[in-house]
C-alpha atoms as a PDB file:
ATOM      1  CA  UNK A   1    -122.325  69.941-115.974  1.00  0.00           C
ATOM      2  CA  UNK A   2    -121.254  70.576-112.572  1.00  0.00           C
ATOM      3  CA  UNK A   3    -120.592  67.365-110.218  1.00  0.00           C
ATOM      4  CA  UNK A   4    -120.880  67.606-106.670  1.00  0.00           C
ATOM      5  CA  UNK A   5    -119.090  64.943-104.178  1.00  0.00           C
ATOM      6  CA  UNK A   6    -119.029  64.476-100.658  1.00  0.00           C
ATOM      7  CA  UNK A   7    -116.088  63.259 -98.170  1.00  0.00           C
ATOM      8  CA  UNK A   8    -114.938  62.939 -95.002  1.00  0.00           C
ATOM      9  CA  UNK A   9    -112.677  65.555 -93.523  1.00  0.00           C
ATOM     10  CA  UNK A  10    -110.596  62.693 -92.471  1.00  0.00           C
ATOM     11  CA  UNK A  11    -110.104  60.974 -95.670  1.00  0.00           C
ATOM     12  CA  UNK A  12    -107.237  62.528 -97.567  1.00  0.00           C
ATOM     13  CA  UNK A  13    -107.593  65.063-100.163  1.00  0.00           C
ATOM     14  CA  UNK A  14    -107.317  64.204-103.559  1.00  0.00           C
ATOM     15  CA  UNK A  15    -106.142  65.819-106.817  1.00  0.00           C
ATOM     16  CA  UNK A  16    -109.291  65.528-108.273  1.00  0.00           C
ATOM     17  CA  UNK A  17    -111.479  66.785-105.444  1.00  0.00           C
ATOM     18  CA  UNK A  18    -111.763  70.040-106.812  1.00  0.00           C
ATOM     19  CA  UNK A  19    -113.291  72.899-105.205  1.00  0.00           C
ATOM     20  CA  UNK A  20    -113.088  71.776-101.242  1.00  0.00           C
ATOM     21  CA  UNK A  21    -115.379  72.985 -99.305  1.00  0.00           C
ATOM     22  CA  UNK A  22    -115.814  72.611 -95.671  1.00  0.00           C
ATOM     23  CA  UNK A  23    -119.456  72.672 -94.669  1.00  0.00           C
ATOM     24  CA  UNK A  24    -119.303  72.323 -90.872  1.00  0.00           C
ATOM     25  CA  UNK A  25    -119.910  74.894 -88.565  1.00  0.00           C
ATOM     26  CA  UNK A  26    -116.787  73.619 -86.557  1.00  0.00           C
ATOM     27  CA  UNK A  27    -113.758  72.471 -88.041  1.00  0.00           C
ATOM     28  CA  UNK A  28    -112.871  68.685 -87.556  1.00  0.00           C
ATOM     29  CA  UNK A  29    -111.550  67.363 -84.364  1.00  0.00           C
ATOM     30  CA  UNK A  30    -107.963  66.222 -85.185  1.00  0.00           C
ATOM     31  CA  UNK A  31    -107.665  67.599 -88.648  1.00  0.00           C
ATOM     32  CA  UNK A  32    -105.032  69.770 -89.178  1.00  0.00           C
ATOM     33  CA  UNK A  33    -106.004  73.169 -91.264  1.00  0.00           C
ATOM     34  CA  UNK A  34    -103.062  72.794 -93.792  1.00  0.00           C
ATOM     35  CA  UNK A  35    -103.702  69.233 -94.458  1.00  0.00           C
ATOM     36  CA  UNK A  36    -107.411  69.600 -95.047  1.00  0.00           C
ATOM     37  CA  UNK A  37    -106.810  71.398 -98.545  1.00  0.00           C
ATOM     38  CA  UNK A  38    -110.216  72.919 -97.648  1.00  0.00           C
ATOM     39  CA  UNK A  39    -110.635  75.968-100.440  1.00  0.00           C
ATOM     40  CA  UNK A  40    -113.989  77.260 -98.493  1.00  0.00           C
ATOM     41  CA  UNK A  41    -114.913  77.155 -94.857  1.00  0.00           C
ATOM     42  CA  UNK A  42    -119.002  77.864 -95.216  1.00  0.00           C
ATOM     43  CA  UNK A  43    -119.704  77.851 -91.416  1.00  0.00           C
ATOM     44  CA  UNK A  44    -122.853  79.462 -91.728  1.00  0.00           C
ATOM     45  CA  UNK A  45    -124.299  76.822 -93.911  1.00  0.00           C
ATOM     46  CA  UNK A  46    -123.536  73.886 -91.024  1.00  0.00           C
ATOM     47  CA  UNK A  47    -126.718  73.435 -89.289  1.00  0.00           C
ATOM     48  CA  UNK A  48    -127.483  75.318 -85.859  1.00  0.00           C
ATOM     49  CA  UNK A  49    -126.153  73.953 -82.492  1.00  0.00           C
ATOM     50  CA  UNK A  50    -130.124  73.456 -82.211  1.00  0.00           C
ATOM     51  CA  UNK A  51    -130.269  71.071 -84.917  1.00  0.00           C
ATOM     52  CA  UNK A  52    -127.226  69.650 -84.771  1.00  0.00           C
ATOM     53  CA  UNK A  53    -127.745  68.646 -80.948  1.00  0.00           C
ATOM     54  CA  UNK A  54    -131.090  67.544 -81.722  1.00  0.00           C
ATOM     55  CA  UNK A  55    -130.637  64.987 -83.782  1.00  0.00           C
ATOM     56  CA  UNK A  56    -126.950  63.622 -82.800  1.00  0.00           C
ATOM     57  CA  UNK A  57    -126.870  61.758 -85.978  1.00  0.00           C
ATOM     58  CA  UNK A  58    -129.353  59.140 -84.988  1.00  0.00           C
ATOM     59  CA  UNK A  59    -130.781  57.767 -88.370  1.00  0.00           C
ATOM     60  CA  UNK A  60    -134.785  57.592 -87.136  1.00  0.00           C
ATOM     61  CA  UNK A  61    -134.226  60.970 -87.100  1.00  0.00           C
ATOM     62  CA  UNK A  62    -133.257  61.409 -90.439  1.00  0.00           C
ATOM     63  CA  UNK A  63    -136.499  62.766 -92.695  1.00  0.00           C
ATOM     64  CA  UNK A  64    -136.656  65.489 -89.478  1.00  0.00           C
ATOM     65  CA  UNK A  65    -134.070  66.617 -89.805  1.00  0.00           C
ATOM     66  CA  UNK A  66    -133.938  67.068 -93.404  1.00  0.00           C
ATOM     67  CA  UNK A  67    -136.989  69.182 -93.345  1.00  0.00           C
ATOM     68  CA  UNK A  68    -135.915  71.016 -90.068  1.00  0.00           C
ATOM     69  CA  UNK A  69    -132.691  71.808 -91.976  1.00  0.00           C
ATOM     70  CA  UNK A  70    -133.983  72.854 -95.062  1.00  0.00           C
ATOM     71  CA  UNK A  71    -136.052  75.054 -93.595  1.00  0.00           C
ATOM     72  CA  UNK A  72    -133.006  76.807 -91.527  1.00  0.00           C
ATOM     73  CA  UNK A  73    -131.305  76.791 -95.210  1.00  0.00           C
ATOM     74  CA  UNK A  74    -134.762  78.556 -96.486  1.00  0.00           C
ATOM     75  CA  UNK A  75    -133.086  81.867 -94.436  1.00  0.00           C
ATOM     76  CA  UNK A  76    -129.501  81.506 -95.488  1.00  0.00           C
ATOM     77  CA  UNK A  77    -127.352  83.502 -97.885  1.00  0.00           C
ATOM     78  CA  UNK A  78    -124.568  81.094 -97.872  1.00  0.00           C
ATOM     79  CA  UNK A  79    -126.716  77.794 -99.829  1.00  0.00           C
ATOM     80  CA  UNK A  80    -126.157  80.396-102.768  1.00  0.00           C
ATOM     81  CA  UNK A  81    -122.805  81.424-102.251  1.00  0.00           C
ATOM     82  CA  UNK A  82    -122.496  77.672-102.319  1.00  0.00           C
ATOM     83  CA  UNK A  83    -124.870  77.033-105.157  1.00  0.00           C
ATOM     84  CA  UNK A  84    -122.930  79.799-107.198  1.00  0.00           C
ATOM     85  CA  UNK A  85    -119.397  77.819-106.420  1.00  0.00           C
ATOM     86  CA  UNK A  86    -120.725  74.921-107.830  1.00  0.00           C
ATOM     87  CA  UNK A  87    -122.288  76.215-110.563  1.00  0.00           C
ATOM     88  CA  UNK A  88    -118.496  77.802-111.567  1.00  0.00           C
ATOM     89  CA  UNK A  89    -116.960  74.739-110.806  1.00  0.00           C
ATOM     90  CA  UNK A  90    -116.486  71.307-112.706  1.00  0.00           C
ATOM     91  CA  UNK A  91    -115.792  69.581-109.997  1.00  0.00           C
ATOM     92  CA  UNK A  92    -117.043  70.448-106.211  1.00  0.00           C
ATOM     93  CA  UNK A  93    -116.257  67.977-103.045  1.00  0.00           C
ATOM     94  CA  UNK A  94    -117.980  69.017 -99.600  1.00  0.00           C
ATOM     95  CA  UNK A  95    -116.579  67.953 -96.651  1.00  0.00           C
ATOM     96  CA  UNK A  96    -117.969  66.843 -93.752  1.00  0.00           C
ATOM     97  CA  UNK A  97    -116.945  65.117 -90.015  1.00  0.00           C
ATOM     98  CA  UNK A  98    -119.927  63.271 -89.597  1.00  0.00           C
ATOM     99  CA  UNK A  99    -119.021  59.338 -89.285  1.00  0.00           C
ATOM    100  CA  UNK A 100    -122.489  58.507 -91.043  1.00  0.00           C
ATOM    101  CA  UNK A 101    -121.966  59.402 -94.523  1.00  0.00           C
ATOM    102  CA  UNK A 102    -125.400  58.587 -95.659  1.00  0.00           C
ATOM    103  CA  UNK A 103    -127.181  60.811 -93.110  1.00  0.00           C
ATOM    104  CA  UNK A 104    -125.608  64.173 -92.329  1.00  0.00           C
ATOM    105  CA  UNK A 105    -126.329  67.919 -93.566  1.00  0.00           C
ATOM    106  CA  UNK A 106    -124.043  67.444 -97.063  1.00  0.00           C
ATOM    107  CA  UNK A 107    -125.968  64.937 -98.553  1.00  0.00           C
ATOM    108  CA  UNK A 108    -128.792  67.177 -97.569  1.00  0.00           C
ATOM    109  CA  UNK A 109    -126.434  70.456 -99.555  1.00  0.00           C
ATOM    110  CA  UNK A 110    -125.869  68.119-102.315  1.00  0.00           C
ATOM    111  CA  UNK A 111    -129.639  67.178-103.050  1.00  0.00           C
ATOM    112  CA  UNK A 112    -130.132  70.898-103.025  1.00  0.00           C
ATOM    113  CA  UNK A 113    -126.894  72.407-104.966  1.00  0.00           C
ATOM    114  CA  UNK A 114    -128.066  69.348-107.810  1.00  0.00           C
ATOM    115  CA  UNK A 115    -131.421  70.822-107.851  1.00  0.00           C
ATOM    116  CA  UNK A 116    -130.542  74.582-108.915  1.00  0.00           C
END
Protein backbone atom coordinates (compact mmCIF):
# COMPACT_ATOMS: atom_id res chain seq x y z
CA UNK A 1 0.00 0.00 0.00
CA UNK A 2 1.01 3.35 -0.93
CA UNK A 3 1.84 5.93 2.06
CA UNK A 4 1.51 9.45 1.59
CA UNK A 5 3.44 12.13 3.97
CA UNK A 6 3.50 15.67 4.18
CA UNK A 7 6.49 18.25 5.06
CA UNK A 8 7.63 21.43 5.09
CA UNK A 9 9.73 22.73 2.25
CA UNK A 10 11.97 23.98 4.91
CA UNK A 11 12.58 20.91 6.82
CA UNK A 12 15.36 18.92 5.24
CA UNK A 13 14.88 16.15 2.91
CA UNK A 14 15.23 12.83 3.99
CA UNK A 15 16.33 9.47 2.54
CA UNK A 16 13.21 8.02 3.11
CA UNK A 17 10.94 10.75 1.79
CA UNK A 18 10.48 9.16 -1.34
CA UNK A 19 8.78 10.56 -4.21
CA UNK A 20 9.02 14.59 -3.38
CA UNK A 21 6.65 16.43 -4.59
CA UNK A 22 6.22 20.08 -4.45
CA UNK A 23 2.57 21.07 -4.37
CA UNK A 24 2.72 24.88 -4.30
CA UNK A 25 1.95 27.00 -6.99
CA UNK A 26 5.13 29.10 -6.03
CA UNK A 27 8.23 27.71 -4.96
CA UNK A 28 9.32 28.46 -1.27
CA UNK A 29 10.70 31.74 -0.26
CA UNK A 30 14.35 31.01 0.73
CA UNK A 31 14.59 27.46 -0.41
CA UNK A 32 17.10 26.79 -2.69
CA UNK A 33 15.95 24.46 -5.87
CA UNK A 34 18.92 21.98 -5.49
CA UNK A 35 18.49 21.56 -1.86
CA UNK A 36 14.77 20.94 -1.97
CA UNK A 37 15.29 17.32 -3.55
CA UNK A 38 11.80 18.10 -4.94
CA UNK A 39 11.23 15.10 -7.75
CA UNK A 40 7.79 16.95 -8.99
CA UNK A 41 6.85 20.58 -9.08
CA UNK A 42 2.73 20.16 -9.53
CA UNK A 43 2.01 23.95 -9.74
CA UNK A 44 -1.23 23.52 -11.15
CA UNK A 45 -2.50 21.52 -8.28
CA UNK A 46 -1.60 24.61 -5.60
CA UNK A 47 -4.76 26.36 -5.09
CA UNK A 48 -5.65 29.65 -7.17
CA UNK A 49 -4.27 33.11 -6.12
CA UNK A 50 -8.21 33.41 -5.42
CA UNK A 51 -8.20 30.88 -2.84
CA UNK A 52 -5.08 31.13 -1.61
CA UNK A 53 -5.57 35.02 -0.85
CA UNK A 54 -8.84 34.31 0.49
CA UNK A 55 -8.23 32.44 3.16
CA UNK A 56 -4.48 33.52 4.24
CA UNK A 57 -4.27 30.49 6.31
CA UNK A 58 -6.61 31.65 8.99
CA UNK A 59 -7.93 28.37 10.68
CA UNK A 60 -11.93 29.60 10.99
CA UNK A 61 -11.56 29.40 7.59
CA UNK A 62 -10.60 26.04 7.34
CA UNK A 63 -13.90 23.69 6.33
CA UNK A 64 -14.23 26.71 3.40
CA UNK A 65 -11.71 26.31 2.15
CA UNK A 66 -11.58 22.69 1.95
CA UNK A 67 -14.74 22.59 0.01
CA UNK A 68 -13.80 25.73 -2.11
CA UNK A 69 -10.61 23.78 -2.95
CA UNK A 70 -11.94 20.63 -3.70
CA UNK A 71 -14.14 21.93 -5.87
CA UNK A 72 -11.21 23.88 -7.94
CA UNK A 73 -9.49 20.21 -7.76
CA UNK A 74 -13.03 18.80 -9.23
CA UNK A 75 -11.56 20.62 -12.77
CA UNK A 76 -7.95 19.61 -12.54
CA UNK A 77 -5.91 17.08 -14.48
CA UNK A 78 -2.99 17.27 -12.24
CA UNK A 79 -4.93 15.54 -8.70
CA UNK A 80 -4.50 12.43 -11.12
CA UNK A 81 -1.22 12.88 -12.37
CA UNK A 82 -0.70 13.08 -8.64
CA UNK A 83 -3.01 10.29 -7.67
CA UNK A 84 -1.22 8.06 -10.40
CA UNK A 85 2.41 8.99 -8.68
CA UNK A 86 1.26 7.78 -5.62
CA UNK A 87 -0.35 4.96 -6.63
CA UNK A 88 3.35 3.85 -8.35
CA UNK A 89 5.05 4.83 -5.44
CA UNK A 90 5.73 3.18 -1.92
CA UNK A 91 6.50 6.00 -0.43
CA UNK A 92 5.18 9.72 -1.49
CA UNK A 93 6.08 13.05 0.71
CA UNK A 94 4.28 16.41 -0.47
CA UNK A 95 5.72 19.43 0.30
CA UNK A 96 4.38 22.40 1.28
CA UNK A 97 5.47 26.25 2.68
CA UNK A 98 2.60 26.79 4.66
CA UNK A 99 3.72 27.38 8.51
CA UNK A 100 0.32 25.67 9.65
CA UNK A 101 0.81 22.14 8.98
CA UNK A 102 -2.56 21.05 10.06
CA UNK A 103 -4.48 23.44 7.77
CA UNK A 104 -3.11 23.98 4.28
CA UNK A 105 -4.03 22.49 0.68
CA UNK A 106 -1.70 19.04 1.26
CA UNK A 107 -3.47 17.72 3.97
CA UNK A 108 -6.42 18.54 1.83
CA UNK A 109 -4.24 16.33 -1.43
CA UNK A 110 -3.52 13.74 1.06
CA UNK A 111 -7.23 13.07 2.27
CA UNK A 112 -7.93 12.83 -1.41
CA UNK A 113 -4.77 10.80 -2.96
CA UNK A 114 -5.75 8.17 0.35
CA UNK A 115 -9.18 8.02 -0.93
CA UNK A 116 -8.51 6.70 -4.65
Amino acid sequence: MSEVHLKRAYDPPATDDGARVLVDRLWPRGVKKDEAAIDLWLKEIGPSTELRQWFAHDPSKWAEFRKRYRAELAHNNALEELRQLVKRNQRTTLVFAARDIEHNNAVVLKELCLRS
